[in-house]
PDB file of N, CA and C in Angstrom:
ATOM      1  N   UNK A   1     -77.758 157.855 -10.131  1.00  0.00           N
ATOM      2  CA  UNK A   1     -76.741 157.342 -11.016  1.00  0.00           C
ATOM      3  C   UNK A   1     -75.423 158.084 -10.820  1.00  0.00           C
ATOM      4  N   UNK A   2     -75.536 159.423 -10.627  1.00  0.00           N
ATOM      5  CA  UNK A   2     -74.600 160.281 -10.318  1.00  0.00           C
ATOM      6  C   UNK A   2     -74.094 159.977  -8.853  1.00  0.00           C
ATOM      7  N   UNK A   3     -74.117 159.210  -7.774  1.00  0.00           N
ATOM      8  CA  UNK A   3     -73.587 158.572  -7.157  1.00  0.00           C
ATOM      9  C   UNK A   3     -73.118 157.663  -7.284  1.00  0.00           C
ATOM     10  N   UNK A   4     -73.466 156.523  -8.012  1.00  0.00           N
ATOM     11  CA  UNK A   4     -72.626 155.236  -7.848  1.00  0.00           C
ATOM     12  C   UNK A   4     -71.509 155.762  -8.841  1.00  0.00           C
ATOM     13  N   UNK A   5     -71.831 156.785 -10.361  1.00  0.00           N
ATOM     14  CA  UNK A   5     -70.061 156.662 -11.214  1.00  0.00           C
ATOM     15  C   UNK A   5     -69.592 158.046 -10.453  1.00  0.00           C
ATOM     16  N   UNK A   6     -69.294 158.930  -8.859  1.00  0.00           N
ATOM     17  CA  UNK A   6     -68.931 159.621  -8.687  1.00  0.00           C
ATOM     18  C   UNK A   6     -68.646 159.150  -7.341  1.00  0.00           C
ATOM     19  N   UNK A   7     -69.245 157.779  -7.017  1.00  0.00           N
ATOM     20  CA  UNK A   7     -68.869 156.586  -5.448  1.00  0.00           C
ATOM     21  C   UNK A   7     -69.021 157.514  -4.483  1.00  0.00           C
ATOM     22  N   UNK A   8     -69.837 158.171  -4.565  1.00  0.00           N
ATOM     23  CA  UNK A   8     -70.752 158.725  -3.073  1.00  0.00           C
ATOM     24  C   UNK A   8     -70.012 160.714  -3.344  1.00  0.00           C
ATOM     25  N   UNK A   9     -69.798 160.895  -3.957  1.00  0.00           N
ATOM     26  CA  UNK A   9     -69.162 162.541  -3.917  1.00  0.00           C
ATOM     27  C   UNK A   9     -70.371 163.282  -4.204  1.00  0.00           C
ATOM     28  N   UNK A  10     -71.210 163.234  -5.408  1.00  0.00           N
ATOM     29  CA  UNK A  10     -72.303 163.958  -6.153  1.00  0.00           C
ATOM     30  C   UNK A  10     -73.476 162.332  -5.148  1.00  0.00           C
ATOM     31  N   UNK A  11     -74.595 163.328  -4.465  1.00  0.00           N
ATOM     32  CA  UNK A  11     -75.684 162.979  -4.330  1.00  0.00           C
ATOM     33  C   UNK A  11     -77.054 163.084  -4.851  1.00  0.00           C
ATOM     34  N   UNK A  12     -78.026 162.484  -4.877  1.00  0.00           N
ATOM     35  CA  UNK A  12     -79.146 162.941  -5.391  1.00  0.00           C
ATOM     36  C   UNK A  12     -80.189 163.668  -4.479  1.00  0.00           C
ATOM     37  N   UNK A  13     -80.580 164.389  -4.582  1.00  0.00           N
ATOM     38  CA  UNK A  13     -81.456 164.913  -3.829  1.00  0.00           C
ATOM     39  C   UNK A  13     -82.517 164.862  -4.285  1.00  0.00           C
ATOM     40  N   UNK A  14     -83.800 164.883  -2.742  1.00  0.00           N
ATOM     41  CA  UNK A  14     -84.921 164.546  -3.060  1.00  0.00           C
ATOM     42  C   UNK A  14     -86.078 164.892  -3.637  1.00  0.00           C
ATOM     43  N   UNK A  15     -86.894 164.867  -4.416  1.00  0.00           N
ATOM     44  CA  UNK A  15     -87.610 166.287  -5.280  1.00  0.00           C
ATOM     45  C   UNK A  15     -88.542 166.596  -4.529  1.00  0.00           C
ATOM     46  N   UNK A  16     -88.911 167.645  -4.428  1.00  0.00           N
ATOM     47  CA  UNK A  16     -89.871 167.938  -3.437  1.00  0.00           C
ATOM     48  C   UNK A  16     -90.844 168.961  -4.043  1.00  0.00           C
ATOM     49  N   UNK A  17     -91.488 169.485  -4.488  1.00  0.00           N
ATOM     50  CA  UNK A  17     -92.309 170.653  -4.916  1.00  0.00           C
ATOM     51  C   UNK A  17     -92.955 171.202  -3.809  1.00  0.00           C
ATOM     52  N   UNK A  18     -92.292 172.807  -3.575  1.00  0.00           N
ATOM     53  CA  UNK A  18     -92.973 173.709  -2.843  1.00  0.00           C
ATOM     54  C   UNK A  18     -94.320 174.473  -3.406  1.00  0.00           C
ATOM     55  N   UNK A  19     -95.160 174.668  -2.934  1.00  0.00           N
ATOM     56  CA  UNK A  19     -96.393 175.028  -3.410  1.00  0.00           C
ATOM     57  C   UNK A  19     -96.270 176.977  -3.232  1.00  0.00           C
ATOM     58  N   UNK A  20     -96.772 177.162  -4.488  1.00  0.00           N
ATOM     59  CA  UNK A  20     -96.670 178.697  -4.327  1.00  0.00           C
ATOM     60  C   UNK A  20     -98.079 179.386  -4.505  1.00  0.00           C
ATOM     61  N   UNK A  21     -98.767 179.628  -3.865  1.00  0.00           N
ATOM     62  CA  UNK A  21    -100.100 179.960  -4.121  1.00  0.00           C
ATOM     63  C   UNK A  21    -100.390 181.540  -5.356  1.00  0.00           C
ATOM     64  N   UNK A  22     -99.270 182.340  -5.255  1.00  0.00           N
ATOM     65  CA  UNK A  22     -99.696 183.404  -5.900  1.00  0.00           C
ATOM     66  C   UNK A  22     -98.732 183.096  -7.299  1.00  0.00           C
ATOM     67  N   UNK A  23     -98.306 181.964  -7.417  1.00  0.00           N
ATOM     68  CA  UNK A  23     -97.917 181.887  -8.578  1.00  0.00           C
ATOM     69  C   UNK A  23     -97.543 180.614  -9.277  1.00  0.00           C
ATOM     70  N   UNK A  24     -97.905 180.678 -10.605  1.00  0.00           N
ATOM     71  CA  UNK A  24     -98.116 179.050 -11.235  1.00  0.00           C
ATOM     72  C   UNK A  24     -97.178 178.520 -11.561  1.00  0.00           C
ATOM     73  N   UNK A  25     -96.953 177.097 -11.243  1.00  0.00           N
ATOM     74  CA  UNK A  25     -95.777 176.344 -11.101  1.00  0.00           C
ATOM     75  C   UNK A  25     -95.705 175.772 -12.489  1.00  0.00           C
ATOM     76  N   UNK A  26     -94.154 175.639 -13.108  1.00  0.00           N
ATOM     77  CA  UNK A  26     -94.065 175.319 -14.234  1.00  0.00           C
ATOM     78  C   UNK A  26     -93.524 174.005 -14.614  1.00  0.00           C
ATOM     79  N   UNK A  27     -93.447 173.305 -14.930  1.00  0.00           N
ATOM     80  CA  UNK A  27     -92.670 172.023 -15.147  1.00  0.00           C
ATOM     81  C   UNK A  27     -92.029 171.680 -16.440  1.00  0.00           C
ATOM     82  N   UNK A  28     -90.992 171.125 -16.753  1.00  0.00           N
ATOM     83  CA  UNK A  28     -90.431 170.867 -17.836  1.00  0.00           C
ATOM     84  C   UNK A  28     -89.852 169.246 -17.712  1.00  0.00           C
ATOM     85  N   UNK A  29     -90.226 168.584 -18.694  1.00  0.00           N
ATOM     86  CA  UNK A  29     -89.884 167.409 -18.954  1.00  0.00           C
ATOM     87  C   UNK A  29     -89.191 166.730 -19.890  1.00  0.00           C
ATOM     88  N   UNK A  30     -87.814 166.201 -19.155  1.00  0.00           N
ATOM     89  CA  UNK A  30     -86.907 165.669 -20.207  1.00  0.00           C
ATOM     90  C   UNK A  30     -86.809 164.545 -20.449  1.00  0.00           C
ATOM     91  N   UNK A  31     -86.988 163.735 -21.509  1.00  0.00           N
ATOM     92  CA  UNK A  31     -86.513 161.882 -21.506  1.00  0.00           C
ATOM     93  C   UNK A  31     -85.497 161.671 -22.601  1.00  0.00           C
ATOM     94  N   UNK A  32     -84.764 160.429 -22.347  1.00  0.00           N
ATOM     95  CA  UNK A  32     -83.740 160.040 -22.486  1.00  0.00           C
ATOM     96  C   UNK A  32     -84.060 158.662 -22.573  1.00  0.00           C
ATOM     97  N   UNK A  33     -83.949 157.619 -23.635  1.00  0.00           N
ATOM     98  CA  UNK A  33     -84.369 156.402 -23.004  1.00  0.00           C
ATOM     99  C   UNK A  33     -83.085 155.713 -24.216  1.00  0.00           C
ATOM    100  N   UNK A  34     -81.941 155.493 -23.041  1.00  0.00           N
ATOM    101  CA  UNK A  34     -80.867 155.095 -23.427  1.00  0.00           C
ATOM    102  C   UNK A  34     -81.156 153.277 -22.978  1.00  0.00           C
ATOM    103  N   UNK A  35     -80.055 152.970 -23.953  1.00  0.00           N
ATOM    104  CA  UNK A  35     -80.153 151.228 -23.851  1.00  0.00           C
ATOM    105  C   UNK A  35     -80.234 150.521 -22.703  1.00  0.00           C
ATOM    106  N   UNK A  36     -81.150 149.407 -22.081  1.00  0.00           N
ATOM    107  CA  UNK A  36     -81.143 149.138 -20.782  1.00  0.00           C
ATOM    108  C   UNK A  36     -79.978 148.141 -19.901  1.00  0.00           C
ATOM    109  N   UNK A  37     -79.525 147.675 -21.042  1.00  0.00           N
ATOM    110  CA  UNK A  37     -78.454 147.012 -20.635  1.00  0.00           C
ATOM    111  C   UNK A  37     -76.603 147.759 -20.696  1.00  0.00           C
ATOM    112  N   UNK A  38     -76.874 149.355 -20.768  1.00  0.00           N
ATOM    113  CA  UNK A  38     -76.046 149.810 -20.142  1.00  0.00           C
ATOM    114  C   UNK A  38     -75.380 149.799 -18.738  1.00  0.00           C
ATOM    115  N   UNK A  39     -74.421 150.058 -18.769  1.00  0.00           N
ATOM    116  CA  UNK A  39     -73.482 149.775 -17.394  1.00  0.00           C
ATOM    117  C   UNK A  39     -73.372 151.142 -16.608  1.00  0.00           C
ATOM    118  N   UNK A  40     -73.677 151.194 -15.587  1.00  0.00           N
ATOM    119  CA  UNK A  40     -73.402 152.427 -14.745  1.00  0.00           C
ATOM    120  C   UNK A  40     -72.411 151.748 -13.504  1.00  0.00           C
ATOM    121  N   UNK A  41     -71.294 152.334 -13.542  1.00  0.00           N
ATOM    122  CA  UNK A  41     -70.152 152.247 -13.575  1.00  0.00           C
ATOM    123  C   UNK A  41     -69.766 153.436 -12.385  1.00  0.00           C
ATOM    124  N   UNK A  42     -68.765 153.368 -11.609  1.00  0.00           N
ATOM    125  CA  UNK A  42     -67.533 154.238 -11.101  1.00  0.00           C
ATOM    126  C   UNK A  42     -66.955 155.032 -12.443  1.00  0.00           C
ATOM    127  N   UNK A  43     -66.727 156.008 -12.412  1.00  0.00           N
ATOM    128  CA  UNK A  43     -66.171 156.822 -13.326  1.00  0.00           C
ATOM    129  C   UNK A  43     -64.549 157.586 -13.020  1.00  0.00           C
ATOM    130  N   UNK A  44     -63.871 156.827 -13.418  1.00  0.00           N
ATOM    131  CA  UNK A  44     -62.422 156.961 -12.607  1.00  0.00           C
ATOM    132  C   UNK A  44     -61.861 158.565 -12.421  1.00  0.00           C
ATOM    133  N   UNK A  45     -62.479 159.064 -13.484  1.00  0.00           N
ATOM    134  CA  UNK A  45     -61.960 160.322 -13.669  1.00  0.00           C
ATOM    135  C   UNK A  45     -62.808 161.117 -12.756  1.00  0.00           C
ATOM    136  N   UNK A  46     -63.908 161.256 -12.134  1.00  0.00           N
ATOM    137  CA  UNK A  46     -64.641 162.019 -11.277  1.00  0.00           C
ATOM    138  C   UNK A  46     -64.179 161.525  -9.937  1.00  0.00           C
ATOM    139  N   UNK A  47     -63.155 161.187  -9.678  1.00  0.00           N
ATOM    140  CA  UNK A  47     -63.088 159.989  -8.125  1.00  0.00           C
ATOM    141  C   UNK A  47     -61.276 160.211  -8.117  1.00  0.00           C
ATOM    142  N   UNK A  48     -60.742 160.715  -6.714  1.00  0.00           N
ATOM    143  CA  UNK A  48     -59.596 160.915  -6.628  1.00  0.00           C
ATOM    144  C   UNK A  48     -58.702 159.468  -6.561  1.00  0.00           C
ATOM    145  N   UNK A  49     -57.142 159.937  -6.825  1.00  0.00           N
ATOM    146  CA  UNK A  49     -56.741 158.594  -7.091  1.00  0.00           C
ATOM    147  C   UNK A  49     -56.353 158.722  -5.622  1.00  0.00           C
ATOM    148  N   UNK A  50     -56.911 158.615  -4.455  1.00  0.00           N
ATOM    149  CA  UNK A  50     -56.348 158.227  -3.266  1.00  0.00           C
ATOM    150  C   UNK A  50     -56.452 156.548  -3.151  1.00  0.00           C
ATOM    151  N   UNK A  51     -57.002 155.707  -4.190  1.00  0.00           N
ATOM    152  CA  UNK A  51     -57.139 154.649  -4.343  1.00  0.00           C
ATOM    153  C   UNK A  51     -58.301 153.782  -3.450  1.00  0.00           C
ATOM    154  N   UNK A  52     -59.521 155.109  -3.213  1.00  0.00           N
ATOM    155  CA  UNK A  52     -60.879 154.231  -2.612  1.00  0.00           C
ATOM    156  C   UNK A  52     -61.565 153.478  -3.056  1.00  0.00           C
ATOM    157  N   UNK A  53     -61.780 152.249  -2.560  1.00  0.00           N
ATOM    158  CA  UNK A  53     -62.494 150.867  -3.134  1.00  0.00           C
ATOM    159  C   UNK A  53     -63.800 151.476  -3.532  1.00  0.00           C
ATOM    160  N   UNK A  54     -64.536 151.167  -4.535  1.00  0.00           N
ATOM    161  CA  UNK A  54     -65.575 151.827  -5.100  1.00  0.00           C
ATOM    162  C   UNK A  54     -66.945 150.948  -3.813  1.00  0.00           C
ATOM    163  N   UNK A  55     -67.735 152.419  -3.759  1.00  0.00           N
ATOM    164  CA  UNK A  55     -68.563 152.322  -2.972  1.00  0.00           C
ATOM    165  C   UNK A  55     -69.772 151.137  -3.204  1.00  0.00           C
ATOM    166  N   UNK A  56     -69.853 150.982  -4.580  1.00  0.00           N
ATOM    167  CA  UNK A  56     -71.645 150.613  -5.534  1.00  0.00           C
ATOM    168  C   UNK A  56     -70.971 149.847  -6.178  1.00  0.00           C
ATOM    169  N   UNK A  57     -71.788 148.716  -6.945  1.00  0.00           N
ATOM    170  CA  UNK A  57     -71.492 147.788  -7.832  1.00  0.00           C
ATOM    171  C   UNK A  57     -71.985 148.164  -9.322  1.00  0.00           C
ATOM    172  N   UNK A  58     -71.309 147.906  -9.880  1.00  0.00           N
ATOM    173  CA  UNK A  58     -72.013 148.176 -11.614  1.00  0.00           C
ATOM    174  C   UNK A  58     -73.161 147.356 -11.876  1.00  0.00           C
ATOM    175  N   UNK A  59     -73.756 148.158 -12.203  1.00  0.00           N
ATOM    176  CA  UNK A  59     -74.889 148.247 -12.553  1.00  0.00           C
ATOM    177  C   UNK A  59     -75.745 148.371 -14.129  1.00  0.00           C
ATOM    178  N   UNK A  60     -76.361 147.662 -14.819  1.00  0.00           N
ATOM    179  CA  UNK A  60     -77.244 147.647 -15.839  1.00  0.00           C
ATOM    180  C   UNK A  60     -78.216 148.921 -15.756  1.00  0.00           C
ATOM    181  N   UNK A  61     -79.055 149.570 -16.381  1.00  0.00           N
ATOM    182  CA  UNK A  61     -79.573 150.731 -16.620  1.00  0.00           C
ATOM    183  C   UNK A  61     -80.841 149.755 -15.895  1.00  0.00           C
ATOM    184  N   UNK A  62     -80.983 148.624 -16.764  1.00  0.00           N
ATOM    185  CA  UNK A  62     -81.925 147.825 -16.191  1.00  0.00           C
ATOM    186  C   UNK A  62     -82.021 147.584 -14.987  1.00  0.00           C
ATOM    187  N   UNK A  63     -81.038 146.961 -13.912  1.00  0.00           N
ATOM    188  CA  UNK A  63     -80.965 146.802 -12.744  1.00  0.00           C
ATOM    189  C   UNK A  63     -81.070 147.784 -11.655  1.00  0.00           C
ATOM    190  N   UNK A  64     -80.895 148.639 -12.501  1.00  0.00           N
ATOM    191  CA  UNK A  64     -80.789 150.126 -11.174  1.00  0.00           C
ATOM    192  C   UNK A  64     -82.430 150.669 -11.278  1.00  0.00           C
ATOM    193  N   UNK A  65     -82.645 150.483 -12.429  1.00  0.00           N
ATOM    194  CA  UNK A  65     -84.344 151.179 -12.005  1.00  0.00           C
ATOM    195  C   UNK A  65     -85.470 149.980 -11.603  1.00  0.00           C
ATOM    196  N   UNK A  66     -84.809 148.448 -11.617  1.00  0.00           N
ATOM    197  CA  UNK A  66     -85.947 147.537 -11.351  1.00  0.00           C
ATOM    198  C   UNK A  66     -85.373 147.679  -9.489  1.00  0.00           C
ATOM    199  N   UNK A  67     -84.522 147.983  -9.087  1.00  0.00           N
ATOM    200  CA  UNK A  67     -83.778 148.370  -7.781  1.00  0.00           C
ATOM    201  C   UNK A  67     -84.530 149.308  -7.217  1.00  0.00           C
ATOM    202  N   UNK A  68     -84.268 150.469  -8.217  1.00  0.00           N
ATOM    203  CA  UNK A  68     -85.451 152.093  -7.722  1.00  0.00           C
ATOM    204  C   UNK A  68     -86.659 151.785  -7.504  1.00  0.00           C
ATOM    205  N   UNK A  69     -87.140 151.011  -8.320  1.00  0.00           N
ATOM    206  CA  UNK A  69     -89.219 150.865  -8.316  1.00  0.00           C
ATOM    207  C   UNK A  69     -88.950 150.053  -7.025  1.00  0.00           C
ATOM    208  N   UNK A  70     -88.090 149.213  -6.865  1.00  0.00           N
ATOM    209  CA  UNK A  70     -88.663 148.029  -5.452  1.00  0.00           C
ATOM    210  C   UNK A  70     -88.468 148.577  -4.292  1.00  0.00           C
ATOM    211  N   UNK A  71     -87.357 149.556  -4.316  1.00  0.00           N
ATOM    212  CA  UNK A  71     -87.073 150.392  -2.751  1.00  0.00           C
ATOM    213  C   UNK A  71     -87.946 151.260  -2.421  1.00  0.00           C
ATOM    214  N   UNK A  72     -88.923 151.591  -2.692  1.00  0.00           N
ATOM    215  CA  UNK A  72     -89.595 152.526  -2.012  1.00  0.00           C
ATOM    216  C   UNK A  72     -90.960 151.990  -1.913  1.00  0.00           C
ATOM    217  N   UNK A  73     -90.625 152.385  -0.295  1.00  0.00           N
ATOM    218  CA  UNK A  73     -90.692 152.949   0.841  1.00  0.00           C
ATOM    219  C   UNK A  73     -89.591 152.243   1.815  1.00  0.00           C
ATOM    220  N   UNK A  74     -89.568 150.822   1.603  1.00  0.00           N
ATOM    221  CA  UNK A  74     -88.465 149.772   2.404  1.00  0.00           C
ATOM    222  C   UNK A  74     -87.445 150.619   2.415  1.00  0.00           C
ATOM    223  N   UNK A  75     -86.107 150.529   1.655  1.00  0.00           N
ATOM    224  CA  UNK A  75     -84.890 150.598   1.909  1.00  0.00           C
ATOM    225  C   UNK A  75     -84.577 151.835   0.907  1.00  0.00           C
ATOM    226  N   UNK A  76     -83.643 152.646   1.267  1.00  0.00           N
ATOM    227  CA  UNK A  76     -82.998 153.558   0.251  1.00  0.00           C
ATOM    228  C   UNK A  76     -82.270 153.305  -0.673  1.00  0.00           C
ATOM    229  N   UNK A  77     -82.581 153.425  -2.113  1.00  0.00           N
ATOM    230  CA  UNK A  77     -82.085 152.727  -3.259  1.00  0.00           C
ATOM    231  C   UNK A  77     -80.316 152.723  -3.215  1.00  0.00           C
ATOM    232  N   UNK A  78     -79.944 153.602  -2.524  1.00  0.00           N
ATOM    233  CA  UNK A  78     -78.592 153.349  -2.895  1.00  0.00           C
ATOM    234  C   UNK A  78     -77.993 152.645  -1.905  1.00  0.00           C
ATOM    235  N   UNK A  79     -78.484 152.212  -1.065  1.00  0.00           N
ATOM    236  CA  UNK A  79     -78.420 151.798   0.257  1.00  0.00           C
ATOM    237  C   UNK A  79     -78.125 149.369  -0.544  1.00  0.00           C
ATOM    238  N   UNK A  80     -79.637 149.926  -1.305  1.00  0.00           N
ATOM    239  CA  UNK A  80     -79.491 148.641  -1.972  1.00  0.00           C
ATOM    240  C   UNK A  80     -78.471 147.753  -3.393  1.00  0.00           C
ATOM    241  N   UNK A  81     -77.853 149.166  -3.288  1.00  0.00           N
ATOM    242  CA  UNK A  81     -76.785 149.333  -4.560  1.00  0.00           C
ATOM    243  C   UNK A  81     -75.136 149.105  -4.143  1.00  0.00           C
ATOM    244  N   UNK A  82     -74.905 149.172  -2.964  1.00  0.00           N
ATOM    245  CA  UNK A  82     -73.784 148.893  -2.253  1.00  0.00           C
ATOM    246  C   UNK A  82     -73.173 148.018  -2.063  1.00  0.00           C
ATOM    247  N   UNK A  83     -71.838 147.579  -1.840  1.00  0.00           N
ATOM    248  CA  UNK A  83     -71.056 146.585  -2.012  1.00  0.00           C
ATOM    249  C   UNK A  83     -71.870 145.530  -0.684  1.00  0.00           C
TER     250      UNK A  83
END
């Protein structure tokens, strides 16, 4: 999400869990379950005014995660989010 309202500046990176054998891995879990028909958007203020055509299309909260579940393994979700 932090790519399409930052049009490619902030990326997501991939989660990966390294395994540590001499010591126990901890996890913490946060949710958020904001309205689905929110808009994820270009965010003008994170994005210089050199006047670059926005990378991603706006997007519904809804549309971007029925997008996420279908891209994987096929295509890279943001790949499918692009103008």
């Amino acid at each position: 999400m932090m790519q399409i309202m930052s049009n490619g500046i902030y990326k997501s990176p991939i989660n990966r869990a390294i395994v540590n054998k001499s010591k126990e891995r901890i996890s913490v879990v946060t949710l958020c379950n904001p309205n689905s028909s929110l808009s994820i958007a270009l965010a003008k203020e994170l994005v210089n005014k050199s006047g670059s055509p926005p990378l991603y299309k706006t997007v519904t909260l809804d549309e971007y995660f029925k997008c996420f579940w279908n891209s994987i393994p096929k295509v890279p979700l943001m790949d499918n989010l692009k103008f």
